[in-house]
C-alpha atoms as a PDB file:
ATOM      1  CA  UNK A   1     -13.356  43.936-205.551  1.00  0.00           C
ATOM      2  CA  UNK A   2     -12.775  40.172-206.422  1.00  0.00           C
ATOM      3  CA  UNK A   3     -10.663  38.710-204.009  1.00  0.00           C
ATOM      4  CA  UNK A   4      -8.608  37.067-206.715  1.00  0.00           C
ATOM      5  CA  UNK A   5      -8.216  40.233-208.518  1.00  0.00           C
ATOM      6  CA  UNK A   6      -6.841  41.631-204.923  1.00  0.00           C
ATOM      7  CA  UNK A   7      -4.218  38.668-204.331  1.00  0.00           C
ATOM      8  CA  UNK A   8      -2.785  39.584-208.190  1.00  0.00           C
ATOM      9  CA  UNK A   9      -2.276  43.282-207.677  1.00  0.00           C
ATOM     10  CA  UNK A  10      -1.009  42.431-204.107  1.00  0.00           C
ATOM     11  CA  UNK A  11       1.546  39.773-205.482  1.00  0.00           C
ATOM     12  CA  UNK A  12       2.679  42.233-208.136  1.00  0.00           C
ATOM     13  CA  UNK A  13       3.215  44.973-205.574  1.00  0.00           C
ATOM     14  CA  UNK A  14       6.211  43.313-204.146  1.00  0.00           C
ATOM     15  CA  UNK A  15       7.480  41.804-207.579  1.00  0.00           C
ATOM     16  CA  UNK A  16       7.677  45.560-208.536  1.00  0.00           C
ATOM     17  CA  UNK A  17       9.184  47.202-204.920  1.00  0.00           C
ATOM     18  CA  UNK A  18      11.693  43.793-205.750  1.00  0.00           C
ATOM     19  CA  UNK A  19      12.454  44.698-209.746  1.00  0.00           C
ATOM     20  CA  UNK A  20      12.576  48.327-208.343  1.00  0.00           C
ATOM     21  CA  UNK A  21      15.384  46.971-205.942  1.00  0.00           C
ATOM     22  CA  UNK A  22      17.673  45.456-208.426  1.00  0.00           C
ATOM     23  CA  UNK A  23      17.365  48.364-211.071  1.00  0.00           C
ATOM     24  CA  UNK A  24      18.574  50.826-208.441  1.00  0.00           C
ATOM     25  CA  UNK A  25      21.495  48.167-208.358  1.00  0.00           C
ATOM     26  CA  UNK A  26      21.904  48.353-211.723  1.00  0.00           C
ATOM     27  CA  UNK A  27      22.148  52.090-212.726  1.00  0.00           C
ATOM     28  CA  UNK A  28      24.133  52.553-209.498  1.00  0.00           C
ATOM     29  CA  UNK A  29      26.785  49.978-210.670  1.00  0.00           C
ATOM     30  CA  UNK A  30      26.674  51.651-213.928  1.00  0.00           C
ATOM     31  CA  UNK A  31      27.010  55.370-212.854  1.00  0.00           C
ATOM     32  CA  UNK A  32      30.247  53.946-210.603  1.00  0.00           C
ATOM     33  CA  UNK A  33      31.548  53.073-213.824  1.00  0.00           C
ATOM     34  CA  UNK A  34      34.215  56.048-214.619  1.00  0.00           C
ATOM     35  CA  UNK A  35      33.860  55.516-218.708  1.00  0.00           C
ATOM     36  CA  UNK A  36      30.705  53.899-219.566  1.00  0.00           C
ATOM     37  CA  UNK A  37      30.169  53.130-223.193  1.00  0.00           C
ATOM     38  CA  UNK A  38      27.593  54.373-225.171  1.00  0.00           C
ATOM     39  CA  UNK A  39      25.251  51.258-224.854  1.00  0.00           C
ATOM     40  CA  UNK A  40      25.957  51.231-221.384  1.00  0.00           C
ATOM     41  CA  UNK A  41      24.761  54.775-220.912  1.00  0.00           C
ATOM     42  CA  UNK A  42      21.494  53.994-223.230  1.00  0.00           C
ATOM     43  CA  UNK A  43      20.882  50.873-220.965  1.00  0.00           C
ATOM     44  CA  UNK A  44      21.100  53.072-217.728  1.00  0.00           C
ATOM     45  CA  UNK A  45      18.348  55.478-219.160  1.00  0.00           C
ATOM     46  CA  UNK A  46      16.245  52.831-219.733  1.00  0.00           C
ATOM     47  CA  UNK A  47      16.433  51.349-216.449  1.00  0.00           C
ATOM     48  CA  UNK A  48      15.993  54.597-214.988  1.00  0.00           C
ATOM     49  CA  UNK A  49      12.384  55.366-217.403  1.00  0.00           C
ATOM     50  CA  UNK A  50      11.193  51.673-216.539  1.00  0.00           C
ATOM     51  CA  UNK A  51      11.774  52.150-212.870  1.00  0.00           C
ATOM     52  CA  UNK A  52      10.063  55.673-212.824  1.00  0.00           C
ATOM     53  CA  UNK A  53       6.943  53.643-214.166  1.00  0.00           C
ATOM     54  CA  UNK A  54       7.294  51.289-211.467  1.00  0.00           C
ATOM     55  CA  UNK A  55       7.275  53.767-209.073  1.00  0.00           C
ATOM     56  CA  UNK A  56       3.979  55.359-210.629  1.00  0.00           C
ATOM     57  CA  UNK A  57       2.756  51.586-210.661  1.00  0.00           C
ATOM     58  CA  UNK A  58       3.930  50.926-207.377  1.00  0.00           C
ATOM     59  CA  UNK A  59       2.236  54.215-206.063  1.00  0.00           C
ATOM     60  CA  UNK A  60      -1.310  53.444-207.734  1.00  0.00           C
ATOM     61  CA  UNK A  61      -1.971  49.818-206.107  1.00  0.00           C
ATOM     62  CA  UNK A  62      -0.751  51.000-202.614  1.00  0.00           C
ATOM     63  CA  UNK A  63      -3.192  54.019-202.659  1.00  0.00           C
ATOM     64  CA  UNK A  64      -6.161  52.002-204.298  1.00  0.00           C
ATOM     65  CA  UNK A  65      -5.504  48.152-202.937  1.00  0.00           C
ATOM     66  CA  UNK A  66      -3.250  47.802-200.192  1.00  0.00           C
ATOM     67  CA  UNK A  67      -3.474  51.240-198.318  1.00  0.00           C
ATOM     68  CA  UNK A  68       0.008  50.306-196.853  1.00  0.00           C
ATOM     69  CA  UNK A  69       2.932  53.128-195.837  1.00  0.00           C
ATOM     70  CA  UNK A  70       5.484  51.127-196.879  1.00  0.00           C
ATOM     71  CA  UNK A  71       4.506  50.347-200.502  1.00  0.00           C
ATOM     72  CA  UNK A  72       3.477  54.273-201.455  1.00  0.00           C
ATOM     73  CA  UNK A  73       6.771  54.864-199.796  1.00  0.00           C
ATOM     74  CA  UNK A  74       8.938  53.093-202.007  1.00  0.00           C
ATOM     75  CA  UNK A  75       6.767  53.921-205.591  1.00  0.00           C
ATOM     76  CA  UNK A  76       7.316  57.333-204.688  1.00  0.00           C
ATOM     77  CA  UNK A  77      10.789  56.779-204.020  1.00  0.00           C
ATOM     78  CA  UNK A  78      11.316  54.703-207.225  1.00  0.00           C
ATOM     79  CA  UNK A  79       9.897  57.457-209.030  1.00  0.00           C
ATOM     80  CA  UNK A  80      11.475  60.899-208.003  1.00  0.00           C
ATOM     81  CA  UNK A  81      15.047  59.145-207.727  1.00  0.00           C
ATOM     82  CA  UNK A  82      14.718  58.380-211.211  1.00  0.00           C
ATOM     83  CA  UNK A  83      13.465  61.839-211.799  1.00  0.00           C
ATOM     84  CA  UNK A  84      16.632  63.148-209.616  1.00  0.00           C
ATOM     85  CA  UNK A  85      19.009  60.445-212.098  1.00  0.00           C
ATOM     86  CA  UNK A  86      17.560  61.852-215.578  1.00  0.00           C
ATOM     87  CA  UNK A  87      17.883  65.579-214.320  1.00  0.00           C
ATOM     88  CA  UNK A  88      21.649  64.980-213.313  1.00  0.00           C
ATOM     89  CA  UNK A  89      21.975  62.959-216.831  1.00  0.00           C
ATOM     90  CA  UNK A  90      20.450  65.691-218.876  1.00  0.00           C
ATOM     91  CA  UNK A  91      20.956  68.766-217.295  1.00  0.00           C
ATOM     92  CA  UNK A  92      23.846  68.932-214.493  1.00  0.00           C
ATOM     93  CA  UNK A  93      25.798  66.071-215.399  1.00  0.00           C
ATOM     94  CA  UNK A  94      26.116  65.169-211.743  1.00  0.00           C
ATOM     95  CA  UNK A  95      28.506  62.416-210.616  1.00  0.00           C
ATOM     96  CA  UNK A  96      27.031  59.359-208.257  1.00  0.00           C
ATOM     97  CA  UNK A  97      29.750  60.662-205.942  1.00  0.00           C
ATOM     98  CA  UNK A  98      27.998  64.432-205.905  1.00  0.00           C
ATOM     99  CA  UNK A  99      24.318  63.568-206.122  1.00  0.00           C
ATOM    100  CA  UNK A 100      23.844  60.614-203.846  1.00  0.00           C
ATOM    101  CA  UNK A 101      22.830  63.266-201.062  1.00  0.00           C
ATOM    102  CA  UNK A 102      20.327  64.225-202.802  1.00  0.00           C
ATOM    103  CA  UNK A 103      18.756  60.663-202.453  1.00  0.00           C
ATOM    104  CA  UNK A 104      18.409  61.207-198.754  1.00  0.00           C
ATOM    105  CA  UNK A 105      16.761  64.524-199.161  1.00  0.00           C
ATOM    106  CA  UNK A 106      14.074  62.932-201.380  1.00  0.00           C
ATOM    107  CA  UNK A 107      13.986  60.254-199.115  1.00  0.00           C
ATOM    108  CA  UNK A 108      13.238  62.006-195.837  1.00  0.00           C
ATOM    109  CA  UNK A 109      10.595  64.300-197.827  1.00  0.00           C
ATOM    110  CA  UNK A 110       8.916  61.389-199.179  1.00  0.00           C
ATOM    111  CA  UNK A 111       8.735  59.299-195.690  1.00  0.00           C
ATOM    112  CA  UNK A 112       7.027  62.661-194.240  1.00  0.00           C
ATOM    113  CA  UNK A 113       4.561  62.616-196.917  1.00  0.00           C
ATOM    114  CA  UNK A 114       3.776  59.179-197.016  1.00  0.00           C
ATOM    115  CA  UNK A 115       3.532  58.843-193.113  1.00  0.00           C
ATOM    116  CA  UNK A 116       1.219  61.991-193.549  1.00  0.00           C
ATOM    117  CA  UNK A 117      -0.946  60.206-196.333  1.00  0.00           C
ATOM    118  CA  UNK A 118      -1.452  56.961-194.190  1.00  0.00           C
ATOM    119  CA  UNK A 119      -2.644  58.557-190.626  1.00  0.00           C
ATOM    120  CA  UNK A 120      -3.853  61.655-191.861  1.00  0.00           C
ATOM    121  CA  UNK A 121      -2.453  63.951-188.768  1.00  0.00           C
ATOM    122  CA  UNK A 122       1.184  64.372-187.278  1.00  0.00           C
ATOM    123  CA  UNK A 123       3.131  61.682-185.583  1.00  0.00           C
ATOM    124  CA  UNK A 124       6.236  62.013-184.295  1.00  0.00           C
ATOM    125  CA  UNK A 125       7.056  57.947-185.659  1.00  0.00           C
ATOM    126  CA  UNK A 126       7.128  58.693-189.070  1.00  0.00           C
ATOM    127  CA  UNK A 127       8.059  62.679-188.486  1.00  0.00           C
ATOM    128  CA  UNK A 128      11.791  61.728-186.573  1.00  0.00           C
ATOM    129  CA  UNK A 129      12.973  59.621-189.185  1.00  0.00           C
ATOM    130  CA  UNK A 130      12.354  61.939-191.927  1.00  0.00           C
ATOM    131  CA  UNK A 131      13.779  64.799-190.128  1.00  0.00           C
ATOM    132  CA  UNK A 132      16.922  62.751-189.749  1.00  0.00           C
ATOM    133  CA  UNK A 133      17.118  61.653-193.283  1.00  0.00           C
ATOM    134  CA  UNK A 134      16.557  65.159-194.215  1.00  0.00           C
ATOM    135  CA  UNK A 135      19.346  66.312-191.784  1.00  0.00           C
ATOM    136  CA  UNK A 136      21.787  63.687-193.516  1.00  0.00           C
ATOM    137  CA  UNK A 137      21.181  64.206-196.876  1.00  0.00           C
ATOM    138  CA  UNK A 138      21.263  68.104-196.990  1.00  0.00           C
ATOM    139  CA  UNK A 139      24.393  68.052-194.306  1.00  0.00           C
ATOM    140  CA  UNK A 140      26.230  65.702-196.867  1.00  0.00           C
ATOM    141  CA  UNK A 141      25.346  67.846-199.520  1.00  0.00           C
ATOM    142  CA  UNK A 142      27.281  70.761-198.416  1.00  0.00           C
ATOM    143  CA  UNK A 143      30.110  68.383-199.050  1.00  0.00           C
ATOM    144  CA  UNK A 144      29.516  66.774-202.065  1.00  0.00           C
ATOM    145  CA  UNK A 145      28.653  69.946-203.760  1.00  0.00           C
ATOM    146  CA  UNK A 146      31.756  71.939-202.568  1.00  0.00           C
ATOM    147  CA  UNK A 147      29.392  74.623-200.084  1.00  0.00           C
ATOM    148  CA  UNK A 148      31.608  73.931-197.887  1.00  0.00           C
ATOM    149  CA  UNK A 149      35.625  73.948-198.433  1.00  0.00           C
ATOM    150  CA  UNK A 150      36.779  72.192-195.461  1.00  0.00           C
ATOM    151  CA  UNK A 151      37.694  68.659-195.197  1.00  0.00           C
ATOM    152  CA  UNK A 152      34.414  66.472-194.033  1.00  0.00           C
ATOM    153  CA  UNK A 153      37.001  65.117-191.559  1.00  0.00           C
ATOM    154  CA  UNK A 154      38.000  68.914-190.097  1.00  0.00           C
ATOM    155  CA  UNK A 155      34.212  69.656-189.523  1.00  0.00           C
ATOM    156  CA  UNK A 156      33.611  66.184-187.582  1.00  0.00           C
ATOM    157  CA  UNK A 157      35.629  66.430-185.573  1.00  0.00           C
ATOM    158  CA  UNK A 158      35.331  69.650-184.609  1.00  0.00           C
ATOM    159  CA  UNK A 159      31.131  69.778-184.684  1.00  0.00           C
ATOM    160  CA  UNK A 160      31.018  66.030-184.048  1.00  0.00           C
ATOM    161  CA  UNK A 161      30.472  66.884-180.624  1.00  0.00           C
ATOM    162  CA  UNK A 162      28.091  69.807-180.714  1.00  0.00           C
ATOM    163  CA  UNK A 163      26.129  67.645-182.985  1.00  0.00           C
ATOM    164  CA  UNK A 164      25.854  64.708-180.236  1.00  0.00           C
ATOM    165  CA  UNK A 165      24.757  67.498-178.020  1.00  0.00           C
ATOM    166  CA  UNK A 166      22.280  68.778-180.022  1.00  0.00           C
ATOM    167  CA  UNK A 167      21.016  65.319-180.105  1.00  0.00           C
ATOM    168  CA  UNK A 168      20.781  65.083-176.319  1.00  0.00           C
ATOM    169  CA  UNK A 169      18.736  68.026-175.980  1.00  0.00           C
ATOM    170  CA  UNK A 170      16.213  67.268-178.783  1.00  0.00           C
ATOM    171  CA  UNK A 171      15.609  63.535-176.754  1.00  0.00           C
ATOM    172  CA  UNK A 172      14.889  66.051-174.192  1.00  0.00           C
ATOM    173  CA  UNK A 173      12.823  67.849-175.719  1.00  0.00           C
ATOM    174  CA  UNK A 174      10.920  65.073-177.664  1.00  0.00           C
ATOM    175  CA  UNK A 175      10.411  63.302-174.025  1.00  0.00           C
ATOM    176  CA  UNK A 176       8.678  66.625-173.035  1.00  0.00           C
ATOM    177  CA  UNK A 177       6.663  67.330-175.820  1.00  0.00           C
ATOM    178  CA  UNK A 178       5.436  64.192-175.950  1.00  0.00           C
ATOM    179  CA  UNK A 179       4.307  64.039-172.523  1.00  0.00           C
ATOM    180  CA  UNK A 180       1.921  67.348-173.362  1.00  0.00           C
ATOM    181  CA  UNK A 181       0.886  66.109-176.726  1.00  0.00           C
ATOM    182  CA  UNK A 182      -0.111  62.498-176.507  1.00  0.00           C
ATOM    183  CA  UNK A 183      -1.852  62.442-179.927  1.00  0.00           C
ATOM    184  CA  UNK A 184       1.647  62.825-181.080  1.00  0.00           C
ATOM    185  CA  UNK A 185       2.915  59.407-180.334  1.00  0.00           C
ATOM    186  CA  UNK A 186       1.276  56.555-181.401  1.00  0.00           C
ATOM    187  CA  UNK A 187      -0.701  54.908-179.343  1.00  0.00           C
ATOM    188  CA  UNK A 188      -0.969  51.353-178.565  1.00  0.00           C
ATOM    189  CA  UNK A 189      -4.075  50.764-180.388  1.00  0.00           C
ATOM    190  CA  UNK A 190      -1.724  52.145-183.415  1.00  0.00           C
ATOM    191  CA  UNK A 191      -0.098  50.035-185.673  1.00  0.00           C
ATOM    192  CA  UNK A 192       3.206  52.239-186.458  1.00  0.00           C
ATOM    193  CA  UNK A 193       5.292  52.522-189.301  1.00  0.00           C
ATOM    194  CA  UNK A 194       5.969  48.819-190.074  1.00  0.00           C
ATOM    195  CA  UNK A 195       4.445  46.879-187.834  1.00  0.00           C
ATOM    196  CA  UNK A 196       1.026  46.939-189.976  1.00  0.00           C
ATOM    197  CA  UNK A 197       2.880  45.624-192.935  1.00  0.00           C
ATOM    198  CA  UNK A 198       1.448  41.939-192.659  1.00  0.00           C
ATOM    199  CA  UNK A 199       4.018  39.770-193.239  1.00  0.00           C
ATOM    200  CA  UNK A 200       1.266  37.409-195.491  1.00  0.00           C
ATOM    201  CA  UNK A 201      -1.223  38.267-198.416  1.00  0.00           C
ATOM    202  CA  UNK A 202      -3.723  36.283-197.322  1.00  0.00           C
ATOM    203  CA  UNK A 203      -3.657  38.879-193.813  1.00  0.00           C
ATOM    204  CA  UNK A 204      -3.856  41.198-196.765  1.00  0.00           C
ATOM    205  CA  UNK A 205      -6.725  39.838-198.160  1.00  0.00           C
ATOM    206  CA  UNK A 206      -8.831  40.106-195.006  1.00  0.00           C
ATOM    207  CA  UNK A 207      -8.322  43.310-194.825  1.00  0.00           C
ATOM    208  CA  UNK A 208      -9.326  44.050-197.884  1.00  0.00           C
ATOM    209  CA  UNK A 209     -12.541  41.985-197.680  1.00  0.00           C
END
């Protein structure tokens, strides 16, 4: 591929992970609103259907030109939030205030899937954090949806420290685990998560060539 054609689609990648940022800005300032007007609602779709595209966009040049985590990350996050947004507009009428768990869930699926696309076999650097945002989103959830009746408060401080024990022993159990199953962890020869993310695109570029 021409190495000027590679620089473009690598310069638009963050323009769009960028625009991507300030639309989820946007609609979220918007959905805070508690009356929106008409227009306003008709705007926030928009944003929403242009920032799904983006995410498809996004998702394309990462898995053709850049091969990076990070990008595919956030176009398939760009995408399946607006997905989540349009569902809760046209079919459950969500609040921000009810859904935004949800978020998280997506999140912590997509990281797994993503981390599983770029090294192609289980690592426990890309597996923790989506576990976690997993854990988050679907424990707020019980909350935000009403499963649960009790104050959020009540339950904190009452499972707050069961939870920091639970913690404890997974560490434990992650340091043992680990020391059994080295292909696991990533190794130093490994880049990681973010760390292979160059921070220029003429690094890029290399690469690529």
């Amino acid at each position: 591929m021409d190495s000027e054609v590679i620089e473009k689609k690598i310069k638009s990648i963050y323009f769009l992970i960028i625009t991507g940022v300030l639309l989820v800005i946007a609609c979220t300032l918007m959905a805070l609103h508690k009356e929106p007007s008409r227009s306003a609602n008709i705007l926030n779709l928009i944003f929403i259907i242009v920032q799904a595209i983006i995410g498809l966009i996004t998702v394309v040049i990462a898995r053709k030109v850049t091969g990076k985590f990070f990008h595919f990350f956030a176009g398939m996050l760009y995408f399946f939030w607006s997905m989540i947004y349009l569902a809760s507009y046209a079919f459950f009428s969500w609040s921000l205030n009810q859904m935004w768990p949800l978020l998280g869930i997506v999140a912590g699926i997509l990281w797994f899937i993503a981390g599983r696309w770029k090294y192609k076999v289980l690592k426990f650097g890309y597996l923790i954090p989506s576990v976690t945002m997993f854990g988050m989103g679907l424990w707020y959830s019980l909350f935000s949806f009403g499963l649960i009746s009790l104050s959020f408060k009540s339950v904190a401080l009452t499972l707050g420290p069961l939870f920091m024990l639970m913690v404890a022993v997974l560490l434990i159990v992650f340091f043992f685990v680990q020391q059994k199953h080295s292909e696991l962890v990533f190794s130093d020869e490994e880049t990681g998560i973010f760390s292979d993310e160059e921070s220029s695109i003429k690094s890029e570029l290399e690469v690529d060539e």
